[in-house]
PDB file of N, CA and C in Angstrom:
ATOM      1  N   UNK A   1     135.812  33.051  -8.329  1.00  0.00           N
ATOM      2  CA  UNK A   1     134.794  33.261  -7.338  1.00  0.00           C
ATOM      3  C   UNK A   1     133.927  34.415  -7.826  1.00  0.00           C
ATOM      4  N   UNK A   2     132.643  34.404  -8.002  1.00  0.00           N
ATOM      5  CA  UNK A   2     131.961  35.205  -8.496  1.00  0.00           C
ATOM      6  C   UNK A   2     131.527  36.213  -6.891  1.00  0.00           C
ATOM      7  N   UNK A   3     131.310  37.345  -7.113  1.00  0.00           N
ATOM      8  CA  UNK A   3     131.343  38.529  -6.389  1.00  0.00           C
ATOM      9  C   UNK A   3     131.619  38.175  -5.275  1.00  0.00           C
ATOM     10  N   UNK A   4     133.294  38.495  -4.943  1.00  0.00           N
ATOM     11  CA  UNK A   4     133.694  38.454  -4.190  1.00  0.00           C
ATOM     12  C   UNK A   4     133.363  39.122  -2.471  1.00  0.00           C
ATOM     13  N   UNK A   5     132.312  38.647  -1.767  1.00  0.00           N
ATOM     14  CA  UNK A   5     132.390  39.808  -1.032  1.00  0.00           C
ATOM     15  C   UNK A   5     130.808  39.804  -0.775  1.00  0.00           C
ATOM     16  N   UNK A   6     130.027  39.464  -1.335  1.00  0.00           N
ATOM     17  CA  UNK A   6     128.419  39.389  -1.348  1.00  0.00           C
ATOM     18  C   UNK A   6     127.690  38.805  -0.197  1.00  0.00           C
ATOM     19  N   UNK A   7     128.854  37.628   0.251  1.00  0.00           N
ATOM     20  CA  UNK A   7     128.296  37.106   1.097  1.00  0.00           C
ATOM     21  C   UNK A   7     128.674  37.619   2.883  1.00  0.00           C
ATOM     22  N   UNK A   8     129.970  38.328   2.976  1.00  0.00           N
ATOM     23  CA  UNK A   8     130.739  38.594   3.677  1.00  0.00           C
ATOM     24  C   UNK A   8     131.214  39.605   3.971  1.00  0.00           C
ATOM     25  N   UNK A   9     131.554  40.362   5.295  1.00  0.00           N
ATOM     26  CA  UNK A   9     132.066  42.095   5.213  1.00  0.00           C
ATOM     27  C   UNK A   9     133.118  42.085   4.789  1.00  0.00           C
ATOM     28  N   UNK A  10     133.119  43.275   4.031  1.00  0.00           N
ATOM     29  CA  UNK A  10     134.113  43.703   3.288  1.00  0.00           C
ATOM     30  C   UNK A  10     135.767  43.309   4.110  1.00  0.00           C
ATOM     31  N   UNK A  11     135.660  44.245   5.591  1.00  0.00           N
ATOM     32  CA  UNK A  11     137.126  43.459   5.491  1.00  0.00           C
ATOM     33  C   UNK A  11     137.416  42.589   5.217  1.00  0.00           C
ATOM     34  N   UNK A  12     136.336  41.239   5.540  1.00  0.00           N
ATOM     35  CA  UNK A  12     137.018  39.598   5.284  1.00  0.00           C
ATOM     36  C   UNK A  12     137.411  39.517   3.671  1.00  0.00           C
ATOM     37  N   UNK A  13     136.825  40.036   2.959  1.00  0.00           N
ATOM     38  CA  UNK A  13     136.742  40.020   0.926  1.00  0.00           C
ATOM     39  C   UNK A  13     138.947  40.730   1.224  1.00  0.00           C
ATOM     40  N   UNK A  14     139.088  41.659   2.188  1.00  0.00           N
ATOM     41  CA  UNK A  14     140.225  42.420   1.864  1.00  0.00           C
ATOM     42  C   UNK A  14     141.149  41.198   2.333  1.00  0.00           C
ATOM     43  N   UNK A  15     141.166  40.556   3.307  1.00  0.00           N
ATOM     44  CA  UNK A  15     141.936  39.652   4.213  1.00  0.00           C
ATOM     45  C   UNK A  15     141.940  38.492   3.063  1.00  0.00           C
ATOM     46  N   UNK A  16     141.184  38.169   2.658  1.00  0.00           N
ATOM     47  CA  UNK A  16     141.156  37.066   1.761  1.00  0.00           C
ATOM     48  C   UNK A  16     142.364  37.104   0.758  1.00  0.00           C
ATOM     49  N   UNK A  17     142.239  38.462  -0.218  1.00  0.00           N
ATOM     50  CA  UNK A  17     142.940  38.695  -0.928  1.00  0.00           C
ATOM     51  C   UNK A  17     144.583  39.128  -0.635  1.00  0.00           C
ATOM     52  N   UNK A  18     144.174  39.598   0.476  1.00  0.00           N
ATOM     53  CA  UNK A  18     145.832  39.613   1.540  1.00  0.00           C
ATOM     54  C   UNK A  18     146.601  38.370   1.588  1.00  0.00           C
ATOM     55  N   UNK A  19     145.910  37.543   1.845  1.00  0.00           N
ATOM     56  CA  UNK A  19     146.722  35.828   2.626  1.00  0.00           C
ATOM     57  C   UNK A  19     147.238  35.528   0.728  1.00  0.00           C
ATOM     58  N   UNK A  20     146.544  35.395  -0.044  1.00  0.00           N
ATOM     59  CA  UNK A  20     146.842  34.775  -1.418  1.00  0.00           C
ATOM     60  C   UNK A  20     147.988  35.907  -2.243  1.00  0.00           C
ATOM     61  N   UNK A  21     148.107  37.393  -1.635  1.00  0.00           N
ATOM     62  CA  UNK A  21     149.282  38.368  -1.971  1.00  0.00           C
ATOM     63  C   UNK A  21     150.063  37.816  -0.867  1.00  0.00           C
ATOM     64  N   UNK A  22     150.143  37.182  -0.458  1.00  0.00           N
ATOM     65  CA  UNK A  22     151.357  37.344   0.844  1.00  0.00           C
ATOM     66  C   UNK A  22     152.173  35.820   0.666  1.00  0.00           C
ATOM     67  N   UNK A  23     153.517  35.930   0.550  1.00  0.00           N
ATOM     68  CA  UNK A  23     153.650  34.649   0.148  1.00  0.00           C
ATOM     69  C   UNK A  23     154.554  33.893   1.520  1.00  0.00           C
ATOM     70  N   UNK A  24     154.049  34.191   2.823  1.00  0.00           N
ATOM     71  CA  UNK A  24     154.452  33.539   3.801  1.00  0.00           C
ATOM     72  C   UNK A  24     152.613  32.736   3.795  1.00  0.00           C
ATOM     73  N   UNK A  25     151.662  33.225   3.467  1.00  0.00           N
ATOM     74  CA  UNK A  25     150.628  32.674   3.748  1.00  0.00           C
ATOM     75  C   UNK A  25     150.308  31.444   2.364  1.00  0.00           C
ATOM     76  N   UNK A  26     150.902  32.009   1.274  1.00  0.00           N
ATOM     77  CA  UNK A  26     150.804  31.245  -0.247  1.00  0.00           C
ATOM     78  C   UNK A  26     152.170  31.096  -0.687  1.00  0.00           C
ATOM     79  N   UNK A  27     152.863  29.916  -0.347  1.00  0.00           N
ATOM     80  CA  UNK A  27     154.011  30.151  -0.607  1.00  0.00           C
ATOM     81  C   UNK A  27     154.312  29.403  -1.983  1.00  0.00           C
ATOM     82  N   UNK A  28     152.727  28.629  -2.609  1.00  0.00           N
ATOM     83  CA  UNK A  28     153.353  28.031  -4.012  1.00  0.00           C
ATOM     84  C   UNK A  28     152.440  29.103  -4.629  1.00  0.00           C
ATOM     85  N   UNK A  29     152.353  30.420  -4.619  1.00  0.00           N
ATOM     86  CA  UNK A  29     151.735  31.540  -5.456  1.00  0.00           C
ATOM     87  C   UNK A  29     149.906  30.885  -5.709  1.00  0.00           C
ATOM     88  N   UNK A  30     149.102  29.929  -5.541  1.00  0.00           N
ATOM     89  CA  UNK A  30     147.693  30.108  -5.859  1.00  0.00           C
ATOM     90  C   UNK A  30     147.468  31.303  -6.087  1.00  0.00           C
ATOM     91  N   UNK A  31     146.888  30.888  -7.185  1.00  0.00           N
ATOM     92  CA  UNK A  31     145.933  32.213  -7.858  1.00  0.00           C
ATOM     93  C   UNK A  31     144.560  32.244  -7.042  1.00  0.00           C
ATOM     94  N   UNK A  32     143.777  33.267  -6.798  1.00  0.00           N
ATOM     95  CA  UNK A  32     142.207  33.677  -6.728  1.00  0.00           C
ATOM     96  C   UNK A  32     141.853  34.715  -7.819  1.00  0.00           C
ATOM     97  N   UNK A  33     141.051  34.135  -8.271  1.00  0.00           N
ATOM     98  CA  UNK A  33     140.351  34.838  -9.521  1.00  0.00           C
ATOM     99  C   UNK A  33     138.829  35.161  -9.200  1.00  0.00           C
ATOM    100  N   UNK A  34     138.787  36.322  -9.377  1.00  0.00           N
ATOM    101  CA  UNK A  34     137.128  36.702  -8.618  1.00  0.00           C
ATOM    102  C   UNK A  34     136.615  37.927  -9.561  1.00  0.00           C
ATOM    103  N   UNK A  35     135.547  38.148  -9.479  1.00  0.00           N
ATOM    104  CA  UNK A  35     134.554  39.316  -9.692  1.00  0.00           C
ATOM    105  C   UNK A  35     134.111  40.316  -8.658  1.00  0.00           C
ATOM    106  N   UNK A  36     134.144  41.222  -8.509  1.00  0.00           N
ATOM    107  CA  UNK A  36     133.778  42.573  -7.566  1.00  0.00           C
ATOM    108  C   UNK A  36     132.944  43.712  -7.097  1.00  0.00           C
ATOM    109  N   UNK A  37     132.344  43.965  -7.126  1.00  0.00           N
ATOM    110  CA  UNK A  37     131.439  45.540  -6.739  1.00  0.00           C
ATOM    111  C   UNK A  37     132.395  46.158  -5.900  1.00  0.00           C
ATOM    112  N   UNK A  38     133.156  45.718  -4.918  1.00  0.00           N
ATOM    113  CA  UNK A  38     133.902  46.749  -3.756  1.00  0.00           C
ATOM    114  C   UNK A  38     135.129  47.274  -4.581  1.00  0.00           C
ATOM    115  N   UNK A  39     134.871  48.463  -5.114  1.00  0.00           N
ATOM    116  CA  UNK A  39     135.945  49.320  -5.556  1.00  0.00           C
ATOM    117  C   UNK A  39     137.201  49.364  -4.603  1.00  0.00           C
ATOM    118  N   UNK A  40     137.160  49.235  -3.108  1.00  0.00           N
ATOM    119  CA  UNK A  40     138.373  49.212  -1.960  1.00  0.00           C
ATOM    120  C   UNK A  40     138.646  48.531  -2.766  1.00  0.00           C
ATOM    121  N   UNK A  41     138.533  47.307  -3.155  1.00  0.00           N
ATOM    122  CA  UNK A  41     140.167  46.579  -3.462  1.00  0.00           C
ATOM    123  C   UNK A  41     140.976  47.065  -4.683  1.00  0.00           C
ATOM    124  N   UNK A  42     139.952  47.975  -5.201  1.00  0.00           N
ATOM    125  CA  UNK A  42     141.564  48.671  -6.135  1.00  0.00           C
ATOM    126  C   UNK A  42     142.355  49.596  -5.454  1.00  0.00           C
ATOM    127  N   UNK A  43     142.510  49.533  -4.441  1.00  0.00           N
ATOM    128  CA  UNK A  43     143.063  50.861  -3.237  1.00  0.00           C
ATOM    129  C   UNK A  43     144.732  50.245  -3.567  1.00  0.00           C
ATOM    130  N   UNK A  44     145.334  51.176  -3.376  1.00  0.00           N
ATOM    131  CA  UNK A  44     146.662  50.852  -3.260  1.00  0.00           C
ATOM    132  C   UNK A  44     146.780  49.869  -2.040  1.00  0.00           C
ATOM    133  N   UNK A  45     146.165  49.905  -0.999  1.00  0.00           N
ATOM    134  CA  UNK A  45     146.920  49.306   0.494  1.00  0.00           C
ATOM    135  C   UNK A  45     146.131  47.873   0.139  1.00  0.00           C
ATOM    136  N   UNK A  46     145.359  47.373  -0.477  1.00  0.00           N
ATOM    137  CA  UNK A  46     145.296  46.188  -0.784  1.00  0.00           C
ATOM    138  C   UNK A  46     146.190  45.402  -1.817  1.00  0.00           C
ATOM    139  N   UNK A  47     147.015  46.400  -2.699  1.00  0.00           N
ATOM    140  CA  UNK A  47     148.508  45.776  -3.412  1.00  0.00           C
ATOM    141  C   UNK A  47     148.617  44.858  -4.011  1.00  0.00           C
ATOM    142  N   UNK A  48     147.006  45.177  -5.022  1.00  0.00           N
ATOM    143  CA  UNK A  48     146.987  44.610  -6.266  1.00  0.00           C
ATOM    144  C   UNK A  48     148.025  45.059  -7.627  1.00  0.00           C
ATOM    145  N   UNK A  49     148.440  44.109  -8.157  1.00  0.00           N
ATOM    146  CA  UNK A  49     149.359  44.774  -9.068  1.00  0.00           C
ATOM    147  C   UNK A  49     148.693  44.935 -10.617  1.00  0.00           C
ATOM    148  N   UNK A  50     149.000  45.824 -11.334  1.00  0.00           N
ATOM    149  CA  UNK A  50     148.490  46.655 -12.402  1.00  0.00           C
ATOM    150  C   UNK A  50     147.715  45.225 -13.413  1.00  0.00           C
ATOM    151  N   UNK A  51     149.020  44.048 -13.698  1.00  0.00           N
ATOM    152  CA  UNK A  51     148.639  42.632 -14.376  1.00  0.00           C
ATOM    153  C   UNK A  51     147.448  42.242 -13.764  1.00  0.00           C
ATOM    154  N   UNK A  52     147.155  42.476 -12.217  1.00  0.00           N
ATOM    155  CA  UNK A  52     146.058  41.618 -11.770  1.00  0.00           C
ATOM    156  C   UNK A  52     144.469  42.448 -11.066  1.00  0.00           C
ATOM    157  N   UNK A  53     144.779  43.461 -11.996  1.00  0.00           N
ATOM    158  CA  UNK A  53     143.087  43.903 -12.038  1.00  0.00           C
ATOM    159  C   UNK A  53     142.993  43.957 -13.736  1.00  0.00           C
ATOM    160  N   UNK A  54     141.217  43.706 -13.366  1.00  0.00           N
ATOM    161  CA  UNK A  54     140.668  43.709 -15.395  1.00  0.00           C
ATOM    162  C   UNK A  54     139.343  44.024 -15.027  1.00  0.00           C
ATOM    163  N   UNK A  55     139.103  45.440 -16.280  1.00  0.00           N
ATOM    164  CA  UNK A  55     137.846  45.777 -16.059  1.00  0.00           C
ATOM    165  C   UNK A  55     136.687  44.981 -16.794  1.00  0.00           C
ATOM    166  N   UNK A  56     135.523  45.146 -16.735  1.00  0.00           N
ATOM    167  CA  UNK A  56     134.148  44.457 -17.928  1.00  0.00           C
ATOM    168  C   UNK A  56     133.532  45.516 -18.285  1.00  0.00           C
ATOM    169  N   UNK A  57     132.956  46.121 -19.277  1.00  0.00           N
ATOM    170  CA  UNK A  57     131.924  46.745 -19.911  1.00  0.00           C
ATOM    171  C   UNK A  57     131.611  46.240 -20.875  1.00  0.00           C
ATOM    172  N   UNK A  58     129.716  46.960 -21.403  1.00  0.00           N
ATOM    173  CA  UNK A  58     129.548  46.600 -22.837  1.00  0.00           C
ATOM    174  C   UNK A  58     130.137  47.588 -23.698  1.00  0.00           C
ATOM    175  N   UNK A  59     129.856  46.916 -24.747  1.00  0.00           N
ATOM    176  CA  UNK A  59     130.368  47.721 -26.147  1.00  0.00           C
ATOM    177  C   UNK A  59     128.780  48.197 -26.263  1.00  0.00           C
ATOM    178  N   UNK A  60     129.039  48.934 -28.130  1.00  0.00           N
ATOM    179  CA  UNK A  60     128.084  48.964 -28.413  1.00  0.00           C
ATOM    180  C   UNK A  60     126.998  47.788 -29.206  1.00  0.00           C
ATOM    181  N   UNK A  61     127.812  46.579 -29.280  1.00  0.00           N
ATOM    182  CA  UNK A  61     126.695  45.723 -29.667  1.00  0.00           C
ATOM    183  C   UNK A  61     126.136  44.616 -28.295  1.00  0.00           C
ATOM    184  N   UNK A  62     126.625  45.616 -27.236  1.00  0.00           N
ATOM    185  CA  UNK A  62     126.092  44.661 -26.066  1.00  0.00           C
ATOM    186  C   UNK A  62     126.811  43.276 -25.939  1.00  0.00           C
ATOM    187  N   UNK A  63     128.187  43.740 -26.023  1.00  0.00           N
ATOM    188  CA  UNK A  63     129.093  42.614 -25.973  1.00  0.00           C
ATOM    189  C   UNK A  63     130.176  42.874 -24.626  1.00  0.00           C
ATOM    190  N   UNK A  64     130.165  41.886 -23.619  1.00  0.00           N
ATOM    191  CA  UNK A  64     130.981  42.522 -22.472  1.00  0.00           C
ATOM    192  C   UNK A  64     132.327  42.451 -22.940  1.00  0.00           C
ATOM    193  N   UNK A  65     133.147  43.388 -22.749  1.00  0.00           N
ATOM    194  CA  UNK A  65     134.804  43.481 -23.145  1.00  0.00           C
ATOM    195  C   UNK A  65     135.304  43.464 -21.894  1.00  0.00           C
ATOM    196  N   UNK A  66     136.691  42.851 -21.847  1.00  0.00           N
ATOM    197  CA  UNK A  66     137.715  42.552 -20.742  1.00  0.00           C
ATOM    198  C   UNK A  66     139.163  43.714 -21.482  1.00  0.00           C
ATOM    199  N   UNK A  67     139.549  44.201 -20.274  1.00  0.00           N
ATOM    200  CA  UNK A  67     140.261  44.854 -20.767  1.00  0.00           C
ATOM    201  C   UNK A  67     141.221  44.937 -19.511  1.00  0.00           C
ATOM    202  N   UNK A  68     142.590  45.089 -19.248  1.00  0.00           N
ATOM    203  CA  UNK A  68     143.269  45.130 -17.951  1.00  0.00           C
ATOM    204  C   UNK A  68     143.785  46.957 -17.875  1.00  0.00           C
ATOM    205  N   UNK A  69     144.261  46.927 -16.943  1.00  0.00           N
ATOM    206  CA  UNK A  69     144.610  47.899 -16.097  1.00  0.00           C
ATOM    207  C   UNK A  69     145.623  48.430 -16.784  1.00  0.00           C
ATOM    208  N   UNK A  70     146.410  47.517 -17.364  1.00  0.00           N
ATOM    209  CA  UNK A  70     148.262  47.373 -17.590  1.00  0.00           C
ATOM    210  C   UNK A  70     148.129  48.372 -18.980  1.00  0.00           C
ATOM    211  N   UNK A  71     146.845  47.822 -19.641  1.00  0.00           N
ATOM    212  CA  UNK A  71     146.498  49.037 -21.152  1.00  0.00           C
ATOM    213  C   UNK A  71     146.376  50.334 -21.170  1.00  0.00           C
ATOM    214  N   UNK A  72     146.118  51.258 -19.572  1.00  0.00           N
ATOM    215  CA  UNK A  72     146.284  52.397 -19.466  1.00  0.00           C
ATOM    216  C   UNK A  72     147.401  53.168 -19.097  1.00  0.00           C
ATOM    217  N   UNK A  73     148.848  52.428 -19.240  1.00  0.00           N
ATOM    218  CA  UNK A  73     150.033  52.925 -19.164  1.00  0.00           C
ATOM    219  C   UNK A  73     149.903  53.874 -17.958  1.00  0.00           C
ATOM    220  N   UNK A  74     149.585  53.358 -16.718  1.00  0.00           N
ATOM    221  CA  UNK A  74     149.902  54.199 -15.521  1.00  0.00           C
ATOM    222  C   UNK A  74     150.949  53.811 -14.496  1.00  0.00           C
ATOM    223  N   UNK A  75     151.389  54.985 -13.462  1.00  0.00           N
ATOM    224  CA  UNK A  75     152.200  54.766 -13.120  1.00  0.00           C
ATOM    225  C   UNK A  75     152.185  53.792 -11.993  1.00  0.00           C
ATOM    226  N   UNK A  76     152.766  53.434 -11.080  1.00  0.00           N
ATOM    227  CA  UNK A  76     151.770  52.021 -10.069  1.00  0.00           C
ATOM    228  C   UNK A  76     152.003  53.046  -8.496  1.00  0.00           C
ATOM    229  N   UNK A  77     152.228  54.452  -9.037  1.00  0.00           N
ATOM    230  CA  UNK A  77     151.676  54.983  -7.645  1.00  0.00           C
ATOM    231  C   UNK A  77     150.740  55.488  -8.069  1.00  0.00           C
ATOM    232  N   UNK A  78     149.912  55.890  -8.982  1.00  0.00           N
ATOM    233  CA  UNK A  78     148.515  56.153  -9.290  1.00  0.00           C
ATOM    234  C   UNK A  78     147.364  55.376  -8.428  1.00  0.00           C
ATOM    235  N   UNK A  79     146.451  56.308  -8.142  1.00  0.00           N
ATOM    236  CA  UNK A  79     145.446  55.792  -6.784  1.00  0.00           C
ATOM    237  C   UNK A  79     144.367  54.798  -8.031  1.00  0.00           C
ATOM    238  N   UNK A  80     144.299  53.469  -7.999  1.00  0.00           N
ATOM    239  CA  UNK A  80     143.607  53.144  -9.083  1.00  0.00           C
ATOM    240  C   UNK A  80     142.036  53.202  -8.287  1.00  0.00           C
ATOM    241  N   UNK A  81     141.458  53.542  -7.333  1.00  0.00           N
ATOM    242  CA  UNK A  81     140.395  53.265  -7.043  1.00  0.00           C
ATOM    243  C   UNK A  81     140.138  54.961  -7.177  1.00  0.00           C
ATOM    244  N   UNK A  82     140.954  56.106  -7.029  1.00  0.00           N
ATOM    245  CA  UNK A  82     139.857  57.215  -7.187  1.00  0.00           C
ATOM    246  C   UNK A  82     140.017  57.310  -8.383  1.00  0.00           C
ATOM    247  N   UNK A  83     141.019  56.821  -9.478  1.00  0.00           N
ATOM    248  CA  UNK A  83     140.876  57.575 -11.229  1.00  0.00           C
ATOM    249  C   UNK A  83     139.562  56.641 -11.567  1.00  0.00           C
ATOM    250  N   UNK A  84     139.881  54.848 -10.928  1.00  0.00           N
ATOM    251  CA  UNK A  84     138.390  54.102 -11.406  1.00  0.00           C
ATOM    252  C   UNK A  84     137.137  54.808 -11.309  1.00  0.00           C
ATOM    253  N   UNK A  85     136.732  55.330  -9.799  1.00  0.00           N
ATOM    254  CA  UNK A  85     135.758  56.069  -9.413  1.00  0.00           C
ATOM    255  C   UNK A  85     135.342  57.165 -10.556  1.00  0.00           C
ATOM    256  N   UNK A  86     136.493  58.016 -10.743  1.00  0.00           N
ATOM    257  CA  UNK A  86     136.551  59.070 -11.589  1.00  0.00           C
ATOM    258  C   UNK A  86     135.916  58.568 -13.321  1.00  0.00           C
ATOM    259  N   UNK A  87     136.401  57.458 -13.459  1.00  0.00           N
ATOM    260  CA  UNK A  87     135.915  57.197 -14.765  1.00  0.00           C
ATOM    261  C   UNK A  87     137.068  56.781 -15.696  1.00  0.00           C
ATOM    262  N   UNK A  88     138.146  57.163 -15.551  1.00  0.00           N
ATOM    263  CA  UNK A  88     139.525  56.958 -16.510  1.00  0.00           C
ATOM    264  C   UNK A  88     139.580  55.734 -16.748  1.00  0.00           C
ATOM    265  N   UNK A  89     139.294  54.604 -16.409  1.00  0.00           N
ATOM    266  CA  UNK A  89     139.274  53.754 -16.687  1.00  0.00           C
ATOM    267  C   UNK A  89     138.309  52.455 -17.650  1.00  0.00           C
ATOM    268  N   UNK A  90     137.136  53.745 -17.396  1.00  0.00           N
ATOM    269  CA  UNK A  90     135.716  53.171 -18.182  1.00  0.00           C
ATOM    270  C   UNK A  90     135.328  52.263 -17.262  1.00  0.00           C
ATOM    271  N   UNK A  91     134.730  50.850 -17.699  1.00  0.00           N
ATOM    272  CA  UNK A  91     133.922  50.158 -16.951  1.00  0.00           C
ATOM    273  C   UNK A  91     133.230  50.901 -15.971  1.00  0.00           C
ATOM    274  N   UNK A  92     132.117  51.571 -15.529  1.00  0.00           N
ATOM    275  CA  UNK A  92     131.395  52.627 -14.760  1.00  0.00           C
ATOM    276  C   UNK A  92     130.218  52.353 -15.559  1.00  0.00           C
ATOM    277  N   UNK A  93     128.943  52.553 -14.685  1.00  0.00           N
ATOM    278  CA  UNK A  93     127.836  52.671 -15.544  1.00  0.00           C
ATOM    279  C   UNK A  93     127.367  53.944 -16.081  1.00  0.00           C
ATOM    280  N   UNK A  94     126.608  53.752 -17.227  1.00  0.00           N
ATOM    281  CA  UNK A  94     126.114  54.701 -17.844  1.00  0.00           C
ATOM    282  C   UNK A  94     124.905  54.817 -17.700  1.00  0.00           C
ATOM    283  N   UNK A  95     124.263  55.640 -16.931  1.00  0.00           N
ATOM    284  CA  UNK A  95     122.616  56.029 -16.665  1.00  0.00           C
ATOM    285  C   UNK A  95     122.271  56.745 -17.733  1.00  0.00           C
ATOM    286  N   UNK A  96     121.279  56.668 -18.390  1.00  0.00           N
ATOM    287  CA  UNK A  96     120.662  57.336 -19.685  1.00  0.00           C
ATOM    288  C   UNK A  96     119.842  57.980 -19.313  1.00  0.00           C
ATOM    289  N   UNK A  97     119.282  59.536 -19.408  1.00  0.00           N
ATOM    290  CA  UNK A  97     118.583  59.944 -19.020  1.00  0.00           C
ATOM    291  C   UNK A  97     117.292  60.684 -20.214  1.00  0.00           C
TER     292      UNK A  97
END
């Protein structure tokens, strides 16, 4: 699903991703695979697991790279939405001034 959330308030984008983590609501595991702007869902209380976030940036030849979460050897009580915010993770834009 491309940007998850564009069309819809944010809680519903969180609830969505709730019912497909919850396996009284998904009980043969379906996957949802989506794209994002709402940093909330890397929040801990939405209980994404480390395998199932992946960031995008360019390189330097303007090539988008995929890279997961699981490559920064953190711990899974680490707040992944304020170190993301923070930058530790890359994918963030770069304003040139």
């Amino acid at each position: 699903m491309d940007e998850l959330g564009s069309s819809i308030h944010p809680f519903m984008s969180r609830e969505i991703v709730a019912l497909f983590q919850n396996h009284d609501t998904n009980p043969k595991g379906a996957q949802l695979i989506f794209c994002s702007h709402d940093t909330y869902l890397l929040s801990n209380q939405v209980g994404l697991r480390q395998d199932q976030i992946w960031f995008t940036e360019k390189n330097a030849q303007q090539e988008t790279v995929l890279h997961s979460l699981l490559e920064y050897n953190i711990q899974s009580e680490c707040e992944f939405e304020k170190n993301y915010r923070q930058g530790r993770f890359g994918a963030v834009p770069v304003i040139w001034s």
